[in-house]
Protein backbone atom coordinates (compact mmCIF):
# COMPACT_ATOMS: atom_id res chain seq x y z
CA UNK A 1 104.87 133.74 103.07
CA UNK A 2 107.26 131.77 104.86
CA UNK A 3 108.18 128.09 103.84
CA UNK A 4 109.60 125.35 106.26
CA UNK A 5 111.25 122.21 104.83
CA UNK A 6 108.87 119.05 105.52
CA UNK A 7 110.32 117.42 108.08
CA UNK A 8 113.78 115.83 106.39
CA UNK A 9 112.14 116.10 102.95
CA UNK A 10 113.65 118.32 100.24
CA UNK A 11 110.21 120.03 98.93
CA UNK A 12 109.16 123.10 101.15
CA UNK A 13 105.53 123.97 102.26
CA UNK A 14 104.59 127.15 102.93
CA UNK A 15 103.86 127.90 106.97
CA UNK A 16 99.89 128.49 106.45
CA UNK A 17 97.80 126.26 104.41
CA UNK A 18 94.40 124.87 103.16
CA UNK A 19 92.51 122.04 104.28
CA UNK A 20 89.33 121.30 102.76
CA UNK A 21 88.15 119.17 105.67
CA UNK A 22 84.10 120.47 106.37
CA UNK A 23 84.28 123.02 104.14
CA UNK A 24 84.73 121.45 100.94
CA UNK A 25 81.31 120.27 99.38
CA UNK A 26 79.73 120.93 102.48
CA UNK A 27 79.79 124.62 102.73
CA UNK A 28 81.50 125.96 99.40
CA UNK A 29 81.17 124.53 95.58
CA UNK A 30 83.64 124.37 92.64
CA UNK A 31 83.22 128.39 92.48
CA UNK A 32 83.76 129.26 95.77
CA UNK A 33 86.73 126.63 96.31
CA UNK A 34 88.39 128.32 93.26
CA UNK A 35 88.05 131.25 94.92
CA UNK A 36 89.64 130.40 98.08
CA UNK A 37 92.19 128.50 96.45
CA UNK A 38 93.06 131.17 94.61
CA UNK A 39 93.37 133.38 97.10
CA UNK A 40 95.36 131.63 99.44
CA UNK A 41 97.78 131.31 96.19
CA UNK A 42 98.22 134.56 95.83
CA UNK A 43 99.47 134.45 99.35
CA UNK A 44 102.24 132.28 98.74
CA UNK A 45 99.72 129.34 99.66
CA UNK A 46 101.42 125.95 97.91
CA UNK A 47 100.10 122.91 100.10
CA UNK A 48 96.19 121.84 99.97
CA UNK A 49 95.29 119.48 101.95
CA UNK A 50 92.49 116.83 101.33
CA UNK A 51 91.35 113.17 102.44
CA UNK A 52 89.00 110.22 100.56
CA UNK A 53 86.66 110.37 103.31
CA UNK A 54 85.82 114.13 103.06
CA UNK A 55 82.23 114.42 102.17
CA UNK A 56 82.16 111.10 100.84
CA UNK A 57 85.00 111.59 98.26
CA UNK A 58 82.76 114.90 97.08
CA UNK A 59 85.92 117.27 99.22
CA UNK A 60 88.21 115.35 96.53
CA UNK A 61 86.15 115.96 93.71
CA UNK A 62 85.57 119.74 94.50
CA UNK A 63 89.20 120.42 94.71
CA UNK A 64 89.60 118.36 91.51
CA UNK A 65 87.01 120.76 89.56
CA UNK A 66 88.40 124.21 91.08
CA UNK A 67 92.43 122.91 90.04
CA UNK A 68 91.07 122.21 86.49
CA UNK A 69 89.40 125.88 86.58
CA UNK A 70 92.45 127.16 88.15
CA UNK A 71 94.79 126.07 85.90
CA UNK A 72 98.31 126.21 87.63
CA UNK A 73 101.67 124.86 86.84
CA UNK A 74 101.93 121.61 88.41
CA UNK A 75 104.74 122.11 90.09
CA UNK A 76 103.70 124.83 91.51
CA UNK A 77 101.15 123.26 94.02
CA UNK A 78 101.08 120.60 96.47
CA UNK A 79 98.32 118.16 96.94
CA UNK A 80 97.57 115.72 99.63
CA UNK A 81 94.53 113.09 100.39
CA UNK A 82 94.45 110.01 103.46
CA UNK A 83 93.06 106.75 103.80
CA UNK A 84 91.93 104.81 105.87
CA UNK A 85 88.34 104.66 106.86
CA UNK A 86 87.08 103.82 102.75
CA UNK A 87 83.77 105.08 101.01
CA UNK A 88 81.97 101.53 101.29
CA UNK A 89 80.96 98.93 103.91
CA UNK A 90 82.54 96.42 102.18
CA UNK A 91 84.97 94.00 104.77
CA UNK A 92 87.94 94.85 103.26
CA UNK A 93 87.01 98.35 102.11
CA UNK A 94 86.43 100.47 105.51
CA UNK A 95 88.09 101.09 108.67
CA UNK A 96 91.77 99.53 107.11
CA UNK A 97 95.12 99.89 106.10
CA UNK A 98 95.38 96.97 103.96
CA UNK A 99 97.17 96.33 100.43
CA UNK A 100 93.62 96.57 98.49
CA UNK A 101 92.33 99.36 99.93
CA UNK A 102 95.12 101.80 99.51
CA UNK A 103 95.43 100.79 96.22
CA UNK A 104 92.11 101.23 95.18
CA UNK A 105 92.18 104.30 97.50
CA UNK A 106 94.90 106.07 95.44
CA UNK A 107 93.30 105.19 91.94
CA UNK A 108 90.29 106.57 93.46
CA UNK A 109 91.59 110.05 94.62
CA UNK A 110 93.37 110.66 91.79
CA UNK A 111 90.56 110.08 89.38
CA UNK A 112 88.49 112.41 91.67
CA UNK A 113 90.82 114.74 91.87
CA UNK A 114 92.16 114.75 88.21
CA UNK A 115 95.93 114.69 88.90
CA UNK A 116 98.42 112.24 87.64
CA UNK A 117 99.84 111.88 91.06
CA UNK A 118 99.64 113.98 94.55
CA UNK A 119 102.29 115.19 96.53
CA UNK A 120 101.26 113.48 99.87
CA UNK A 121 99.34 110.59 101.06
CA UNK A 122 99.12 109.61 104.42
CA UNK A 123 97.50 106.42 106.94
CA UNK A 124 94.79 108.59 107.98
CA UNK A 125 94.20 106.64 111.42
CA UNK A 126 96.54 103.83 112.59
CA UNK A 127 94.87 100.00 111.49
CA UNK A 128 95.09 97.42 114.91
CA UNK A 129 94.47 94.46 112.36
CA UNK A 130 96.65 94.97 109.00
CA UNK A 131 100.41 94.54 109.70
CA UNK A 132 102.36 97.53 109.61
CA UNK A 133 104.82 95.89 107.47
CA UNK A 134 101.82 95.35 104.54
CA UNK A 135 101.28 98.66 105.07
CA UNK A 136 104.60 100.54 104.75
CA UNK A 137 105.35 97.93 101.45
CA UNK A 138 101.93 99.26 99.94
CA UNK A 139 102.56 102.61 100.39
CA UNK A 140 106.09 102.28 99.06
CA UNK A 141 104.86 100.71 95.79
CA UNK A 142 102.34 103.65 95.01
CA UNK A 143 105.41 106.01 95.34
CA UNK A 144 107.53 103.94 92.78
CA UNK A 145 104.42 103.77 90.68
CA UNK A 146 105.07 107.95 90.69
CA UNK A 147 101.11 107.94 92.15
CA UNK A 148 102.51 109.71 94.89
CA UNK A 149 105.91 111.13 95.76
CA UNK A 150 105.82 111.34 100.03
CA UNK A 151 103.63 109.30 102.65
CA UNK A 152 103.33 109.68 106.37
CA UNK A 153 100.74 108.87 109.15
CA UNK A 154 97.72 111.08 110.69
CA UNK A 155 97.09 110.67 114.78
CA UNK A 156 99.67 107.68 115.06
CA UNK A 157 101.15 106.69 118.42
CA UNK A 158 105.07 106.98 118.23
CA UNK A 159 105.71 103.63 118.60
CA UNK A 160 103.62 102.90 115.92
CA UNK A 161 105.30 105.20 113.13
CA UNK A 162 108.78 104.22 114.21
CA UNK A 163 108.08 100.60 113.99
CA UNK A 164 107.00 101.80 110.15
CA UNK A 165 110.46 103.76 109.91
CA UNK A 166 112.11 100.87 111.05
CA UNK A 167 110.83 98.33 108.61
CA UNK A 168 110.93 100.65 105.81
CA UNK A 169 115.09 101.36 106.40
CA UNK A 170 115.00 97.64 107.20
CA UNK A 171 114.17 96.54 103.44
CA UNK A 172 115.15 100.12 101.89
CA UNK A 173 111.87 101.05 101.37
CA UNK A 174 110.39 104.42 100.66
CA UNK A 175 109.69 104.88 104.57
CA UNK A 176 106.75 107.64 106.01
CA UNK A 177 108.34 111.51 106.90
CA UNK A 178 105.79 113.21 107.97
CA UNK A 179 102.89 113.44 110.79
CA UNK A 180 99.50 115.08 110.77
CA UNK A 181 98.39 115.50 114.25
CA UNK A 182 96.10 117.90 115.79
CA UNK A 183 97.95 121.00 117.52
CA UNK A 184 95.84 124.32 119.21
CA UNK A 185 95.60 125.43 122.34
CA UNK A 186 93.96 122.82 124.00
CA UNK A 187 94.93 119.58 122.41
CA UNK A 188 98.83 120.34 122.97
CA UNK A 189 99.77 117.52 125.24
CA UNK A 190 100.48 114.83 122.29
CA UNK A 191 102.51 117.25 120.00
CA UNK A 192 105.07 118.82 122.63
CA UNK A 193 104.83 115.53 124.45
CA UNK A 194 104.68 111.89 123.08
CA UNK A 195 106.16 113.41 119.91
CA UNK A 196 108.78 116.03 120.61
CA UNK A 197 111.77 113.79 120.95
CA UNK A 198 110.69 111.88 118.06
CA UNK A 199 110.82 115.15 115.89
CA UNK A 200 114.20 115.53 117.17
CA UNK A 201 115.61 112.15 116.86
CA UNK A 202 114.04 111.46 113.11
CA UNK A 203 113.41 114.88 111.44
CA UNK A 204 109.55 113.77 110.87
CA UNK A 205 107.83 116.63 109.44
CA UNK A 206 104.35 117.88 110.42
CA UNK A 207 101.25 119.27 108.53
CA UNK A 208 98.94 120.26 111.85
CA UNK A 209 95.41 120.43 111.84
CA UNK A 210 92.65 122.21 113.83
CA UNK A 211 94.64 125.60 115.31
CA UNK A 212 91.33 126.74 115.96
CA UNK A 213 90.19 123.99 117.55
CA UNK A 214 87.09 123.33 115.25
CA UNK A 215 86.52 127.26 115.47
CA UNK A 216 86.08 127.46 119.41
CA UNK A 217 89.36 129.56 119.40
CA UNK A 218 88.37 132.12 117.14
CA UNK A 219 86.21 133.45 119.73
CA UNK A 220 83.05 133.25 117.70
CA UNK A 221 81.24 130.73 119.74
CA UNK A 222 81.77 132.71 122.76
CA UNK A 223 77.89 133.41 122.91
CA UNK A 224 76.35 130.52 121.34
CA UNK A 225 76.36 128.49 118.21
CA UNK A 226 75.89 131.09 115.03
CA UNK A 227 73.90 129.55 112.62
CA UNK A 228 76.07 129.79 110.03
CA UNK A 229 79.14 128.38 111.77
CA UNK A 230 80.72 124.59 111.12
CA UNK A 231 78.78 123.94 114.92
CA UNK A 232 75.51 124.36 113.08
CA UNK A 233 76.06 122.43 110.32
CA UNK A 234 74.26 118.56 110.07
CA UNK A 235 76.12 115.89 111.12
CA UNK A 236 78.93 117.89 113.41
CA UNK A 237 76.74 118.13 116.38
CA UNK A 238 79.63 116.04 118.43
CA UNK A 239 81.28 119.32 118.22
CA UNK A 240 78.66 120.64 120.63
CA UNK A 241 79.80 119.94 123.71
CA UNK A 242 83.63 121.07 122.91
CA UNK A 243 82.36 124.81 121.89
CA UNK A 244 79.80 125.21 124.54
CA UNK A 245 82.29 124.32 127.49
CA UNK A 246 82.08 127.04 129.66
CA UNK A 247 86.02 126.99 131.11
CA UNK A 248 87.25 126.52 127.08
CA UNK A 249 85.63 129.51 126.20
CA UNK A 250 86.65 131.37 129.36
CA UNK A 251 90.13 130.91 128.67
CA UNK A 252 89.64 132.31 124.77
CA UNK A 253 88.08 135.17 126.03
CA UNK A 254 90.76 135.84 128.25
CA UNK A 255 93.03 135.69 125.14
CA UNK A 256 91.33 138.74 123.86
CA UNK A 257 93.30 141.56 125.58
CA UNK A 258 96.98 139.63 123.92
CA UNK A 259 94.95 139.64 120.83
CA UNK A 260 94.29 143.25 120.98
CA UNK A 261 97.76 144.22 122.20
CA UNK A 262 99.57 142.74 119.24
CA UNK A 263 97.06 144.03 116.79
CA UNK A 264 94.75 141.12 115.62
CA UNK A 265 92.42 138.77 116.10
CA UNK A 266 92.01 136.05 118.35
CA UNK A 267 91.70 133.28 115.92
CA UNK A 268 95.00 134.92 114.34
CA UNK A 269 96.84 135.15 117.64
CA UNK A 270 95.59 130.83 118.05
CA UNK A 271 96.93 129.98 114.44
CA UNK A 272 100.10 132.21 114.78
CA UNK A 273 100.70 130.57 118.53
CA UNK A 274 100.85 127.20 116.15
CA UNK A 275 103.48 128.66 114.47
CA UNK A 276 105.82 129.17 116.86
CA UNK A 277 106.44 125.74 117.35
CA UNK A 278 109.54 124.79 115.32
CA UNK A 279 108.66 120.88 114.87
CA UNK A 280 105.61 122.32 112.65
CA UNK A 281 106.32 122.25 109.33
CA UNK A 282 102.34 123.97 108.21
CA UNK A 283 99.34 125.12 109.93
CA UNK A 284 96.94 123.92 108.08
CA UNK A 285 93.73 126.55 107.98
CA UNK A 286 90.63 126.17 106.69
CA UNK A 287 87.68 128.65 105.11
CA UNK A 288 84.53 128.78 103.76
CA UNK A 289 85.13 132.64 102.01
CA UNK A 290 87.61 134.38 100.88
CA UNK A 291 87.15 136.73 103.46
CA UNK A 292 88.77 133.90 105.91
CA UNK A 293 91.58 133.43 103.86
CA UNK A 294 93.27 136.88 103.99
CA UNK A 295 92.41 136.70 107.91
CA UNK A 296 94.00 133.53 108.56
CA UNK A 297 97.08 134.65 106.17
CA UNK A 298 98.00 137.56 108.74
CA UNK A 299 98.74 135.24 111.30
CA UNK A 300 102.33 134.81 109.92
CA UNK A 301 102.93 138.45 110.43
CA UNK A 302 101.39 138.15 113.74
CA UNK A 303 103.31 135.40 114.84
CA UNK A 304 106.74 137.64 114.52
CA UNK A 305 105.10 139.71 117.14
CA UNK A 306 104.72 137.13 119.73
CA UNK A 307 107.70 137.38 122.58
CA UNK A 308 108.88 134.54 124.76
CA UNK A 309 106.76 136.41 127.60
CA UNK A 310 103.84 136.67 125.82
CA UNK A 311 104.07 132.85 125.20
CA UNK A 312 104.78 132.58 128.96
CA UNK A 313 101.57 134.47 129.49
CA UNK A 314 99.47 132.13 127.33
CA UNK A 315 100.52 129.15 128.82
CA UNK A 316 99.64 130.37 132.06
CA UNK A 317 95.56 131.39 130.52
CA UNK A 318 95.44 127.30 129.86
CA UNK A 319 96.70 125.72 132.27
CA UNK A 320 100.52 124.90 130.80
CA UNK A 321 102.35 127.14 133.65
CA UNK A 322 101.69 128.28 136.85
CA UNK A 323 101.74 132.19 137.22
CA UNK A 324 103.48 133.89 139.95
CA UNK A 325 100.14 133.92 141.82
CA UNK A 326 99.75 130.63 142.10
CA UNK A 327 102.81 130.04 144.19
């Protein structure tokens, strides 16, 4: 396993990780997360990723349970949750950014997931109605409380999180250094666009999410919806539409011959395509069985195989280049 500085940061995550988004709770149980945890580990795996608002806090509480079982040096391990949209409908509780709620958001997570403090927390979603500057002072003080040591922002406009930078340097605070966006195949146009200076120009680090693109790029929904895939599951069906669209899976299909040539899988040739990006400090994967895990893991060795021309001839399969036949 490889390990790529966070952004600026001094701490290290390694290239691959786990995100318990869907799975947690909702497909797997204490057991089976300790299993995949565990696995992933043993891979060189030290960054889990997690949020308040996965299955209800239940994602939290899972992870929680299997770390207990698990029993690993603390420093060892990284851990990471978000807030933003809350557990309740209260006014101030959902849907925010404010001083109470991430307050009462971090005293929450960590009691769910039975750590003294986590590694991470980001601004899950950017919040239109708190002002950034109550933000960035909240999420200061929970670092000097040692409740967390790094924040950073998930899906924020640039703007927004160097407005955040700037007030934080302005009054010395503990200011965000890292980014969660999405990053695949085909949502690509943010990452390498909005955001690439901005890596450049402040070091931000990034923990991606989605190289599959909610599984569509692992080829498996190629001929339908399996049963047992995340598509199936209650609750997701706005995924539908994405991994039934006939020119999506068209161009995954055509991936399958690059796949072949360079000895894996697709889904392994779509995570280890993420990886060649050098503003991404971890892919973060996710899996429902241990199986998954040791998949997903050889996309690091992939990615070593992938050639500037081979990247040349993926862009051109969606859409990012022209090929010579085209002009």
């Amino acid at each position: 396993m490889n390990y790529r500085h966070l952004g600026r940061t001094g701490i290290r995550v390694s290239e691959l990780s786990i995100g318990s988004w869907v799975t947690f709770k909702n497909q797997v149980d204490v057991n089976a997360a300790a299993e995949i945890m565990a696995a992933a580990y043993e891979h060189g795996v030290n960054f889990f990723d997690n949020a308040e608002v996965y299955a209800g806090g239940k994602s939290e509480e899972v992870m929680g349970a299997a770390l207990k079982k698990l029993g690993w040096r603390r420093g060892s391990y990284l851990v990471s949750t978000k807030f933003y949209w809350g557990l309740n409908d209260g006014v101030n509780e959902k849907n925010t950014l404010n001083r109470k709620r991430l307050i009462e958001g971090i005293n929450g997570s960590l009691e769910r997931l039975q750590l003294d403090y986590v590694d991470l927390i980001y601004c899950h979603r950017p919040d239109q109605t708190t002002p950034i500057e109550e933000t960035v002072w909240a999420m200061h003080n929970i670092i000097e409380w040692g409740k967390a040591l790094y924040w950073g922002t998930s899906e924020w406009a640039a703007a927004e999180i160097v407005e955040a930078i700037q007030i934080a340097e302005r009054h010395h605070l503990h200011k965000p250094v890292v980014e969660q966006p999405q990053y695949n195949l085909c949502e690509r146009k943010r990452f390498e666009g909005d955001y690439a200076r901005f890596y450049k120009e402040y070091g931000y680090g990034t923990t991606t999410w989605s190289p599959l693109a909610s599984g569509l790029l692992s080829g498996k929904y190629n001929q339908g919806i399996p049963k047992d895939s995340r598509g199936a599951l209650k609750g997701y069906e706005w995924l539908h539409s994405s991994l039934t669209d006939q020119q999506k899976l068209a161009k995954v299909a055509a991936l399958e011959p690059i796949a072949k040539e360079l000895g894996g899988t697709v889904a392994q040739l779509a995570i280890a395509w993420c990886l060649k990006n050098p503003f991404v400090s971890t892919v973060i994967t996710g899996a429902s069985r241990v199986e998954q895990v040791h998949e997903n893991m050889k996309s690091a060795e992939l990615a070593t195989k992938i050639t500037p021309e081979i990247m040349e001839r993926i862009d051109v399969i969606f859409g990012a280049k022209k090929s010579e036949d085209d002009d």
